[in-house]
N, C-alpha and C. Protein backbone atom coordinates (compact mmCIF):
# COMPACT_ATOMS: atom_id res chain seq x y z
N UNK A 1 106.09 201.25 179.08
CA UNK A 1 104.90 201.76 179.70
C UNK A 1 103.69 201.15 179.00
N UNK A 2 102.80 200.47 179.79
CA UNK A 2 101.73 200.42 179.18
C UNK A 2 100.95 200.82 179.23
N UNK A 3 99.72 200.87 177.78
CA UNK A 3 98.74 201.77 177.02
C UNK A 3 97.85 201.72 178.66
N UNK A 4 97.45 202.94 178.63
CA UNK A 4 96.20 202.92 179.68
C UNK A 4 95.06 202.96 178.89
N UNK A 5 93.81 202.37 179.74
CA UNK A 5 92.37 202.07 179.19
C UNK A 5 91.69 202.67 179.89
N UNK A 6 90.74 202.54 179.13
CA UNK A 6 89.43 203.88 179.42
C UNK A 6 88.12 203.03 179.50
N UNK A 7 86.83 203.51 180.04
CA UNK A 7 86.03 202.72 180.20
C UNK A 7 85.20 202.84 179.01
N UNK A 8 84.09 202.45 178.41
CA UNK A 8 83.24 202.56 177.38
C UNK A 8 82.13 203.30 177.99
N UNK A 9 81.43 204.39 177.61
CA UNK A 9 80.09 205.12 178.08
C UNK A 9 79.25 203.81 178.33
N UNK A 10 79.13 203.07 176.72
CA UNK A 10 78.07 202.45 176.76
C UNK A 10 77.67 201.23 177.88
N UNK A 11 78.65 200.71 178.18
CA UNK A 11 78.76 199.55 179.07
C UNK A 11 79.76 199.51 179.34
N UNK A 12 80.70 200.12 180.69
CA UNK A 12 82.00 199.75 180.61
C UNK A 12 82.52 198.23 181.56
N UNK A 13 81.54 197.69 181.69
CA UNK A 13 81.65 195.59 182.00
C UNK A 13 82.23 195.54 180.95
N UNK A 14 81.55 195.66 179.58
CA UNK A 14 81.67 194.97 178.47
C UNK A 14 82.83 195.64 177.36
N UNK A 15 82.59 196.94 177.54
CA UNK A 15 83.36 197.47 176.30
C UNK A 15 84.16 198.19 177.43
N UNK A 16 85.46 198.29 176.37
CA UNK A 16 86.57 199.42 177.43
C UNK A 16 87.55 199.88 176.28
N UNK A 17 88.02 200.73 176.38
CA UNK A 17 89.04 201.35 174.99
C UNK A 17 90.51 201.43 175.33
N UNK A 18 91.48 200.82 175.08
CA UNK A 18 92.71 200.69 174.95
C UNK A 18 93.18 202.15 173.86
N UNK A 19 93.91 202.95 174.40
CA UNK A 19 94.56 204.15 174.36
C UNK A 19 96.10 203.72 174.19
N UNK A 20 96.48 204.39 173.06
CA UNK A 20 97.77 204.50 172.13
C UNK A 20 98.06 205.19 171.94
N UNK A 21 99.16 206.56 172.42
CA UNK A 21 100.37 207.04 172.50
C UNK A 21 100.91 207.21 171.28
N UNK A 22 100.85 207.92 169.93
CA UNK A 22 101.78 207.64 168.97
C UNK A 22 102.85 208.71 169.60
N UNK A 23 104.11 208.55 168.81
CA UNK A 23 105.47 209.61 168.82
C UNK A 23 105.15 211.01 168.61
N UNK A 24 104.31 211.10 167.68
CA UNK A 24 103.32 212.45 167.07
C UNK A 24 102.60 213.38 168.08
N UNK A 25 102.45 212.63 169.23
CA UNK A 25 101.66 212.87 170.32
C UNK A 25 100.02 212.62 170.07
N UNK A 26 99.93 212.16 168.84
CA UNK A 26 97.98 211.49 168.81
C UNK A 26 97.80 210.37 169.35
N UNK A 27 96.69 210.07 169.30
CA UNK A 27 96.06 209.08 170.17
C UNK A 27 95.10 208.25 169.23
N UNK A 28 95.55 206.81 169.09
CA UNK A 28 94.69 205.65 168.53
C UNK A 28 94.02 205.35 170.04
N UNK A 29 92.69 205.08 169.45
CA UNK A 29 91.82 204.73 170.53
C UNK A 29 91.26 203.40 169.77
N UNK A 30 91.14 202.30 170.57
CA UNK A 30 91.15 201.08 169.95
C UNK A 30 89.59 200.47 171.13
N UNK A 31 88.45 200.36 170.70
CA UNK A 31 87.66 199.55 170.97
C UNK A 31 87.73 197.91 171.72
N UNK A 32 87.85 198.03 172.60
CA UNK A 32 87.39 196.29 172.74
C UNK A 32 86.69 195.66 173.74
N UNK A 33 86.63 194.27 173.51
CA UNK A 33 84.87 193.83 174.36
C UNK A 33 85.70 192.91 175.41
N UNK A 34 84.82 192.81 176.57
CA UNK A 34 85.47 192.73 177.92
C UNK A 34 85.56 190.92 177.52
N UNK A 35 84.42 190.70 176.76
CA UNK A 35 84.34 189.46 176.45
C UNK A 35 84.43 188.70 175.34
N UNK A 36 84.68 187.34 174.61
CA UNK A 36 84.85 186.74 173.31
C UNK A 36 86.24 186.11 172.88
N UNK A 37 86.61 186.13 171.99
CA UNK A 37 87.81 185.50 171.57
C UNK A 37 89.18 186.28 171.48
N UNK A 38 89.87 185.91 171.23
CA UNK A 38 91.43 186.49 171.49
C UNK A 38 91.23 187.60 170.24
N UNK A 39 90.47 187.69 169.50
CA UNK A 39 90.71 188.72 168.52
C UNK A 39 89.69 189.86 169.06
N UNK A 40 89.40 190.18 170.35
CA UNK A 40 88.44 191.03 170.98
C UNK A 40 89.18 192.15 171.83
N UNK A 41 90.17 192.04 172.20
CA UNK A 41 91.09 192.86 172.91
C UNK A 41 92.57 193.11 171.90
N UNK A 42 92.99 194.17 172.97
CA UNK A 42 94.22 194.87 171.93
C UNK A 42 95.23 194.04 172.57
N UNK A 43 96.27 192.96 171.89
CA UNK A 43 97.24 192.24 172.67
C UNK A 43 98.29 193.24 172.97
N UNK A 44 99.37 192.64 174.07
CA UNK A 44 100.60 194.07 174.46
C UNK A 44 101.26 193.47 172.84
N UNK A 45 101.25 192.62 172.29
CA UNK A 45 102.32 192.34 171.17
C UNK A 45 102.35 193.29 169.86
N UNK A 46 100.64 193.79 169.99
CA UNK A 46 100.28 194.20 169.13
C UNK A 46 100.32 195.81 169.04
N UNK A 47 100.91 196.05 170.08
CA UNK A 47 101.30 197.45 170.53
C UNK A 47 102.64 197.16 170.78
N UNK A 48 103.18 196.70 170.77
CA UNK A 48 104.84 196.61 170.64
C UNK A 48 104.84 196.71 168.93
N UNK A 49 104.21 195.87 168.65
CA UNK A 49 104.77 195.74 166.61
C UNK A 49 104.18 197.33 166.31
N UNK A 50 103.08 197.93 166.68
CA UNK A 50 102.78 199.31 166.64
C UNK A 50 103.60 200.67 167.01
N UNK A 51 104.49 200.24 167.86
CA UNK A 51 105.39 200.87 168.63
C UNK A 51 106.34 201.08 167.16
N UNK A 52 106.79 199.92 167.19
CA UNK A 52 108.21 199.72 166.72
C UNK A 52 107.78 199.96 165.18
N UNK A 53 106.49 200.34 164.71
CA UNK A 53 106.46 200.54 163.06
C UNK A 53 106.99 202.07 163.09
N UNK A 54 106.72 203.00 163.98
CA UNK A 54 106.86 203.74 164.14
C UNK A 54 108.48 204.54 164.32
N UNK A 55 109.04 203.46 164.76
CA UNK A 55 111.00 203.80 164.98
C UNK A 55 111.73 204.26 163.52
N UNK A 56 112.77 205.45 164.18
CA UNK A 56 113.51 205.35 163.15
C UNK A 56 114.18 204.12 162.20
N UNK A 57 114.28 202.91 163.25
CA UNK A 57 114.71 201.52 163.09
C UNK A 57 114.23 200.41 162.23
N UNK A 58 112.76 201.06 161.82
CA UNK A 58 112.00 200.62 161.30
C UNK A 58 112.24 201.79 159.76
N UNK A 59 111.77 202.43 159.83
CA UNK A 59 111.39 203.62 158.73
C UNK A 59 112.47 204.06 158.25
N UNK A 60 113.82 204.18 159.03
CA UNK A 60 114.97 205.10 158.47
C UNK A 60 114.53 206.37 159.00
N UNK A 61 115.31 207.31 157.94
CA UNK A 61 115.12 208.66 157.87
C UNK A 61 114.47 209.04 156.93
N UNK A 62 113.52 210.67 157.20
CA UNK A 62 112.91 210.87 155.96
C UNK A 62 111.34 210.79 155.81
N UNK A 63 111.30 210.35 154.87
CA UNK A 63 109.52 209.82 154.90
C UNK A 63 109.44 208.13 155.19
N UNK A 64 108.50 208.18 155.69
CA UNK A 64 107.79 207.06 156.42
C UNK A 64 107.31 205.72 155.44
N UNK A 65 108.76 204.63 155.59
CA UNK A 65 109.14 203.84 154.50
C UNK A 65 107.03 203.08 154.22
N UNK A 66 106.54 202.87 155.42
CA UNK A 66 104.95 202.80 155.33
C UNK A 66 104.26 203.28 153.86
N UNK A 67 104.70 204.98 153.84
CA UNK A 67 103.94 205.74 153.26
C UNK A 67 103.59 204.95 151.74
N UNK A 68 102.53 205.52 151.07
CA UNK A 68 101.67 204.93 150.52
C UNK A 68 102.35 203.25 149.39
N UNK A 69 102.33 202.95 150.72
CA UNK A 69 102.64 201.08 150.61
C UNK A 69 101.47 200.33 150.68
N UNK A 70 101.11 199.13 149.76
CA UNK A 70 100.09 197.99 150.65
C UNK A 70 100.59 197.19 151.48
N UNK A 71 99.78 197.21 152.62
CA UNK A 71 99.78 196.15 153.48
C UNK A 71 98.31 195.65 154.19
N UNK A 72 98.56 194.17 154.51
CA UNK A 72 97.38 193.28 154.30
C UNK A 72 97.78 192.70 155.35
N UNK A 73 96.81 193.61 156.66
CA UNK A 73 97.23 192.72 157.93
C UNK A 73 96.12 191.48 157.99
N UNK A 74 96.47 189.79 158.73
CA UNK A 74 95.81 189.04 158.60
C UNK A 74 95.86 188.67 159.84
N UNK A 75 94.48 187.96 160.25
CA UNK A 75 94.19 188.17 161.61
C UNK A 75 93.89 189.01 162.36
N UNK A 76 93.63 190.34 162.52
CA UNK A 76 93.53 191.75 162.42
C UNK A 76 92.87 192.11 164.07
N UNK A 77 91.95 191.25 164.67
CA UNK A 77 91.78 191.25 165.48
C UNK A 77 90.67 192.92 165.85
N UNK A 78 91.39 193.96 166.91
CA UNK A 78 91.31 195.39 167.16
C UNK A 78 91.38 195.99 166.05
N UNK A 79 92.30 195.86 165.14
CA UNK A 79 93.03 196.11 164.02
C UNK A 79 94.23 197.37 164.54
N UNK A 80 94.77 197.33 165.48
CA UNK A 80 95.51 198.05 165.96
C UNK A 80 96.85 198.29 164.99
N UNK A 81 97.11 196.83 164.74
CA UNK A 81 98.61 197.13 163.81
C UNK A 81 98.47 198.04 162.13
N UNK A 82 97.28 197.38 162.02
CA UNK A 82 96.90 197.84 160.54
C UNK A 82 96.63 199.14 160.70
N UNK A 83 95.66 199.88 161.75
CA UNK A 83 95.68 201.00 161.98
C UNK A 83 96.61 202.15 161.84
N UNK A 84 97.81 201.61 162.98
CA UNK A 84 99.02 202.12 163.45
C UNK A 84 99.62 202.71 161.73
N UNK A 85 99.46 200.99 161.30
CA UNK A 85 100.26 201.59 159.60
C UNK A 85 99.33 202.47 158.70
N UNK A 86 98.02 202.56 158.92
CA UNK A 86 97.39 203.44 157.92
C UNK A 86 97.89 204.89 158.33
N UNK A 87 98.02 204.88 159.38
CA UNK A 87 98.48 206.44 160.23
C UNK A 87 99.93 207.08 160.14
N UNK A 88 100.14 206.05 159.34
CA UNK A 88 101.48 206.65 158.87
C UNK A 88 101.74 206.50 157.59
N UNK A 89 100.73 206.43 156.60
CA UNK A 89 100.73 206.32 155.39
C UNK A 89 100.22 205.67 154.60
N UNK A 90 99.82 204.59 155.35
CA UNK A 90 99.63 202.88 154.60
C UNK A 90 98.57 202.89 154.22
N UNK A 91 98.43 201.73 152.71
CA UNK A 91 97.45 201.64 152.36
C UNK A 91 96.89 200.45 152.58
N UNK A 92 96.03 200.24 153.44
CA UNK A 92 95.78 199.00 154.51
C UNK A 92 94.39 198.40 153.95
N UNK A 93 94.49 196.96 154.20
CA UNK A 93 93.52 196.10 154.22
C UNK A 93 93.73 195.30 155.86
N UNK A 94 92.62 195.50 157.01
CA UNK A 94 93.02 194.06 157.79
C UNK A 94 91.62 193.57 157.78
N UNK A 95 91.92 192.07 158.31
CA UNK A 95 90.95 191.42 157.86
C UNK A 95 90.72 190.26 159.42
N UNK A 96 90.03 189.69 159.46
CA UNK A 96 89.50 188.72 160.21
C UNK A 96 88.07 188.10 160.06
N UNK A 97 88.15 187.03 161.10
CA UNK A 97 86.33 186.73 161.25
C UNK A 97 85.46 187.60 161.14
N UNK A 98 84.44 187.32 160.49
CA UNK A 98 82.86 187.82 160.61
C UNK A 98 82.13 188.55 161.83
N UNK A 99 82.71 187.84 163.08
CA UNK A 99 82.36 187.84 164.32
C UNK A 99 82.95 189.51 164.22
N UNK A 100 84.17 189.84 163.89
CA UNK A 100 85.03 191.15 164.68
C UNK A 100 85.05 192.17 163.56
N UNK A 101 84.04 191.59 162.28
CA UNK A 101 84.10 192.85 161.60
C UNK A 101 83.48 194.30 161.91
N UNK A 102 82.61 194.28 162.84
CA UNK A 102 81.79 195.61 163.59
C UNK A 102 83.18 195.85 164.79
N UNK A 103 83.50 195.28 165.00
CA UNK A 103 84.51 196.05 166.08
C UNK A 103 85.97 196.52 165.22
N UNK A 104 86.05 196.01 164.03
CA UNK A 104 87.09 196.86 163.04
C UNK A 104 86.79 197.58 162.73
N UNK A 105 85.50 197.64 162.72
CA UNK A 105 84.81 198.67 161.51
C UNK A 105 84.64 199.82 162.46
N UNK A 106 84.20 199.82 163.95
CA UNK A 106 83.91 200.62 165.26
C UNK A 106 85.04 201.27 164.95
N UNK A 107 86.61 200.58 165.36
CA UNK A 107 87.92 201.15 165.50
C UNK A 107 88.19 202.01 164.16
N UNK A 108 88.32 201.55 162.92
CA UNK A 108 88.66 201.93 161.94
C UNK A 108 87.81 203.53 162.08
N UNK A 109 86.74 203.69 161.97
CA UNK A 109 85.78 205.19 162.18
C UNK A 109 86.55 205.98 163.52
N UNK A 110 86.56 205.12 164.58
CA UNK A 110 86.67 205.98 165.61
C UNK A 110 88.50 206.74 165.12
N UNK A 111 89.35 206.10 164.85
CA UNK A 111 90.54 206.76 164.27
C UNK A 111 90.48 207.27 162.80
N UNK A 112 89.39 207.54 162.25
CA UNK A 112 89.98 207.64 160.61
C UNK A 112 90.73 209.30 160.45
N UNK A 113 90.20 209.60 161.69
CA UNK A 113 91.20 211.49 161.42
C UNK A 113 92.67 211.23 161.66
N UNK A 114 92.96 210.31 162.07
CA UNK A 114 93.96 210.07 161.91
C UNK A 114 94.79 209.23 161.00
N UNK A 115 94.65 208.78 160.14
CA UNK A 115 94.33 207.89 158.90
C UNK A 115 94.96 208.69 157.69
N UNK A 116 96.20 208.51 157.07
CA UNK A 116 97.18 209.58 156.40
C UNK A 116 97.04 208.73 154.97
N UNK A 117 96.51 207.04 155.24
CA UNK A 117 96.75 206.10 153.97
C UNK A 117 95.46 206.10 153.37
N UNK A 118 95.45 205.12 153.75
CA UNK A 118 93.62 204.70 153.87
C UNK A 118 93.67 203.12 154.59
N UNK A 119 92.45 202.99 154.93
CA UNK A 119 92.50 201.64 155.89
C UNK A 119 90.94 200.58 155.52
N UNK A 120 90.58 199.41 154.84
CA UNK A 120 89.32 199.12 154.84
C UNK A 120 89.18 197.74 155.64
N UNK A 121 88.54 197.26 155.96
CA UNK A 121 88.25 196.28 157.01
C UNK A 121 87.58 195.01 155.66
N UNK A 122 88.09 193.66 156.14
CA UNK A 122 87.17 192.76 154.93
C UNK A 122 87.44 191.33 155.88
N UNK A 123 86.77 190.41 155.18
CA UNK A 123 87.11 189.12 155.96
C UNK A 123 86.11 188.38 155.84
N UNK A 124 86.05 187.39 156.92
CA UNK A 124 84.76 186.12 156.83
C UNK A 124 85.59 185.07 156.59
N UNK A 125 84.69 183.77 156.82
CA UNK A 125 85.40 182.68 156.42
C UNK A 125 85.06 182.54 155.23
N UNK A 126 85.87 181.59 154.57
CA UNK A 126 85.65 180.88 153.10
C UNK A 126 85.83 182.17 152.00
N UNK A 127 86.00 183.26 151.89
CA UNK A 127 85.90 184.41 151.47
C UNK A 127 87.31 184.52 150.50
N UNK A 128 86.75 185.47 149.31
CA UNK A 128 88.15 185.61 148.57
C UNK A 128 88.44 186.73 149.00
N UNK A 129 89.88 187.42 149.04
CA UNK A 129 89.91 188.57 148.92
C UNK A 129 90.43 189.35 148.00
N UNK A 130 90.27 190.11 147.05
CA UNK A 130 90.57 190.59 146.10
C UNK A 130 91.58 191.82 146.11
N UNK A 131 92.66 192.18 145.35
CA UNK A 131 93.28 193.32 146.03
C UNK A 131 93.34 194.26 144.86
N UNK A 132 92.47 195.63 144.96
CA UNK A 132 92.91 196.39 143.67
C UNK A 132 94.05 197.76 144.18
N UNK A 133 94.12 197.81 145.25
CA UNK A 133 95.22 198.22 145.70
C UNK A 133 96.97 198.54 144.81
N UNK A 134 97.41 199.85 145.01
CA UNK A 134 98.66 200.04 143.57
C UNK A 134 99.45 199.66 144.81
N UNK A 135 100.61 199.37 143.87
CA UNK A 135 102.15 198.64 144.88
C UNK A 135 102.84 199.40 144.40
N UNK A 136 103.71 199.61 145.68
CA UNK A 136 104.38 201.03 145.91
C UNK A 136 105.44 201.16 144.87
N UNK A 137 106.23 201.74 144.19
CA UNK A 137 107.57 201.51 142.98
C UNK A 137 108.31 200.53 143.27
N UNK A 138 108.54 199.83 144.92
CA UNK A 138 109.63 199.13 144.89
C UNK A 138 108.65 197.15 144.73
N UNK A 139 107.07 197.29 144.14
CA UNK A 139 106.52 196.55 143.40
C UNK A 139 105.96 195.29 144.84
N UNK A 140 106.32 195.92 146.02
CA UNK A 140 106.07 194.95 147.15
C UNK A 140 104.20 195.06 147.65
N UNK A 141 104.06 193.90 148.47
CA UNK A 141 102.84 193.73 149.14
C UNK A 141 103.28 193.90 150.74
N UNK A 142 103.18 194.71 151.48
CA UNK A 142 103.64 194.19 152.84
C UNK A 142 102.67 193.52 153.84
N UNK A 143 103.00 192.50 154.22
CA UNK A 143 101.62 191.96 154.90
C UNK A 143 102.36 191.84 156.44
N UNK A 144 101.40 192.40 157.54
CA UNK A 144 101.30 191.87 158.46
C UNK A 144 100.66 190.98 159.57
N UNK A 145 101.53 189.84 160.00
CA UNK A 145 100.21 188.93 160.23
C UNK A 145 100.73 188.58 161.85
N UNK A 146 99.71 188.03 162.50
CA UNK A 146 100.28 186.81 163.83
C UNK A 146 100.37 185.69 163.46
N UNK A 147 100.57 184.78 164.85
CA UNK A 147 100.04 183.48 164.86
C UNK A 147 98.99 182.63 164.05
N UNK A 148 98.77 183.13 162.65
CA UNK A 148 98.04 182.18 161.93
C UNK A 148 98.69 181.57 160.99
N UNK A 149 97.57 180.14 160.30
CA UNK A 149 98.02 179.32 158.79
C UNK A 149 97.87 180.51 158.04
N UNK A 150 98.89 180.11 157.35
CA UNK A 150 98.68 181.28 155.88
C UNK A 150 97.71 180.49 154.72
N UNK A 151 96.74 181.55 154.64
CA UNK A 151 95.82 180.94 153.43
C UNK A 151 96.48 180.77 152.18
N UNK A 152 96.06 179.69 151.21
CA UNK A 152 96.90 178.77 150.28
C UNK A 152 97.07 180.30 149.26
N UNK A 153 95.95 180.77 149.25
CA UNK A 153 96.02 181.90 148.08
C UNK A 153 96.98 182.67 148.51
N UNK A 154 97.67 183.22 149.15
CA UNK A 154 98.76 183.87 149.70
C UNK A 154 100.20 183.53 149.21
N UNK A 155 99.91 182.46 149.60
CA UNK A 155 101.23 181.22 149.44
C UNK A 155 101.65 181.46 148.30
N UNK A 156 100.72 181.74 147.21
CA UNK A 156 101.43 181.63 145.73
C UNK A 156 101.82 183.27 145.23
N UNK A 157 101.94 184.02 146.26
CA UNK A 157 102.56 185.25 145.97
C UNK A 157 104.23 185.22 146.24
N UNK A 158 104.84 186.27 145.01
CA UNK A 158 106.27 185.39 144.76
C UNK A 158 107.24 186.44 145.74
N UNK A 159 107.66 185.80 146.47
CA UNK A 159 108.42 185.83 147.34
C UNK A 159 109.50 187.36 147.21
N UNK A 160 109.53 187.88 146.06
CA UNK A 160 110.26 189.22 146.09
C UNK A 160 109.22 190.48 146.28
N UNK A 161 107.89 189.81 145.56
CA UNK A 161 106.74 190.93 145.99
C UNK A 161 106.06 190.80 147.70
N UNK A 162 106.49 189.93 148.41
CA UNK A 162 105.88 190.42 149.51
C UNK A 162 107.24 190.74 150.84
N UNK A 163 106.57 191.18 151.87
CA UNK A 163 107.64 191.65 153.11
C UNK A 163 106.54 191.04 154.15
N UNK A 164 107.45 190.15 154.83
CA UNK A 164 106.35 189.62 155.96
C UNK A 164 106.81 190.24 157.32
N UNK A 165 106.15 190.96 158.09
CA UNK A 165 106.37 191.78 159.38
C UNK A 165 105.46 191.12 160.10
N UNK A 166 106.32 189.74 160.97
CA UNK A 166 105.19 189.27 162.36
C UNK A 166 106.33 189.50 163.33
């Protein structure tokens, strides 16, 4: 089934809100602009990987393997995925262009009651990102990303500390 959308008060040409269904029965409400680049709308992929963070298949049984974990979604777009995981525990960074940091930052506020981790929005080009973020006992980073190059600084994180979920 897919997410139904809602119009925006402010302009609904331009803005319209993509509506998310969790298992919980709450509702992520996700911001996006009728117009701009692929990181302006909520993709269906990105509500499938949202879906499925959510499965027993994913999590097990129990508490919510998420729960207070880092993860460092890249490319972030809506920030729907990063969201999804703060709402179930996560302790989230997503990030993107300059251009989409007011529409993370829109989304991130408009859900933070629902927000169980914590979630902060960062990005830009050329930009470092710094992580003071604690790693969970089992010492991992979980990052989730799309279709992008992985920045070189990434690259040199050692391969037992991170979990890549694309």
């Amino acid at each position: 089934m897919a997410a139904p959308l809602e119009s925006s008060v402010e302009d609904p040409l331009r803005n319209f809100v993509r509506v998310l269904e969790k298992r919980d029965g709450t509702v992520l409400r996700l911001q996006q602009y009728g117009s701009g680049g692929v990181g302006c709308v909520v993709w269906d992929a990105a509500i499938v990987l949202s879906k499925y963070l959510e499965t027993p298949g994913f999590s097990g049984d129990g508490a919510h393997v998420l729960s207070q974990r880092s993860v460092l979604e890249l490319g972030s777009g809506t920030g729907a995925v990063g969201l999804m995981a703060a709402t179930l525990g996560a302790d989230v960074i997503v990030t993107d262009l300059d251009e989409l940091q007011d529409l993370l930052k829109m989304n991130i506020n408009m859900n933070k009651h629902l927000v169980t981790g914590s979630v902060q929005a960062k990005g830009g080009r050329n930009r470092r990102l710094f992580f003071s973020a604690r790693l969970h006992t089992d010492g991992r980073l979980h990052i989730l990303r799309r279709e992008i190059p992985i920045v070189k600084s990434l690259v040199i994180l050692p391969k037992p500390l991170t979990t890549w979920v694309s």
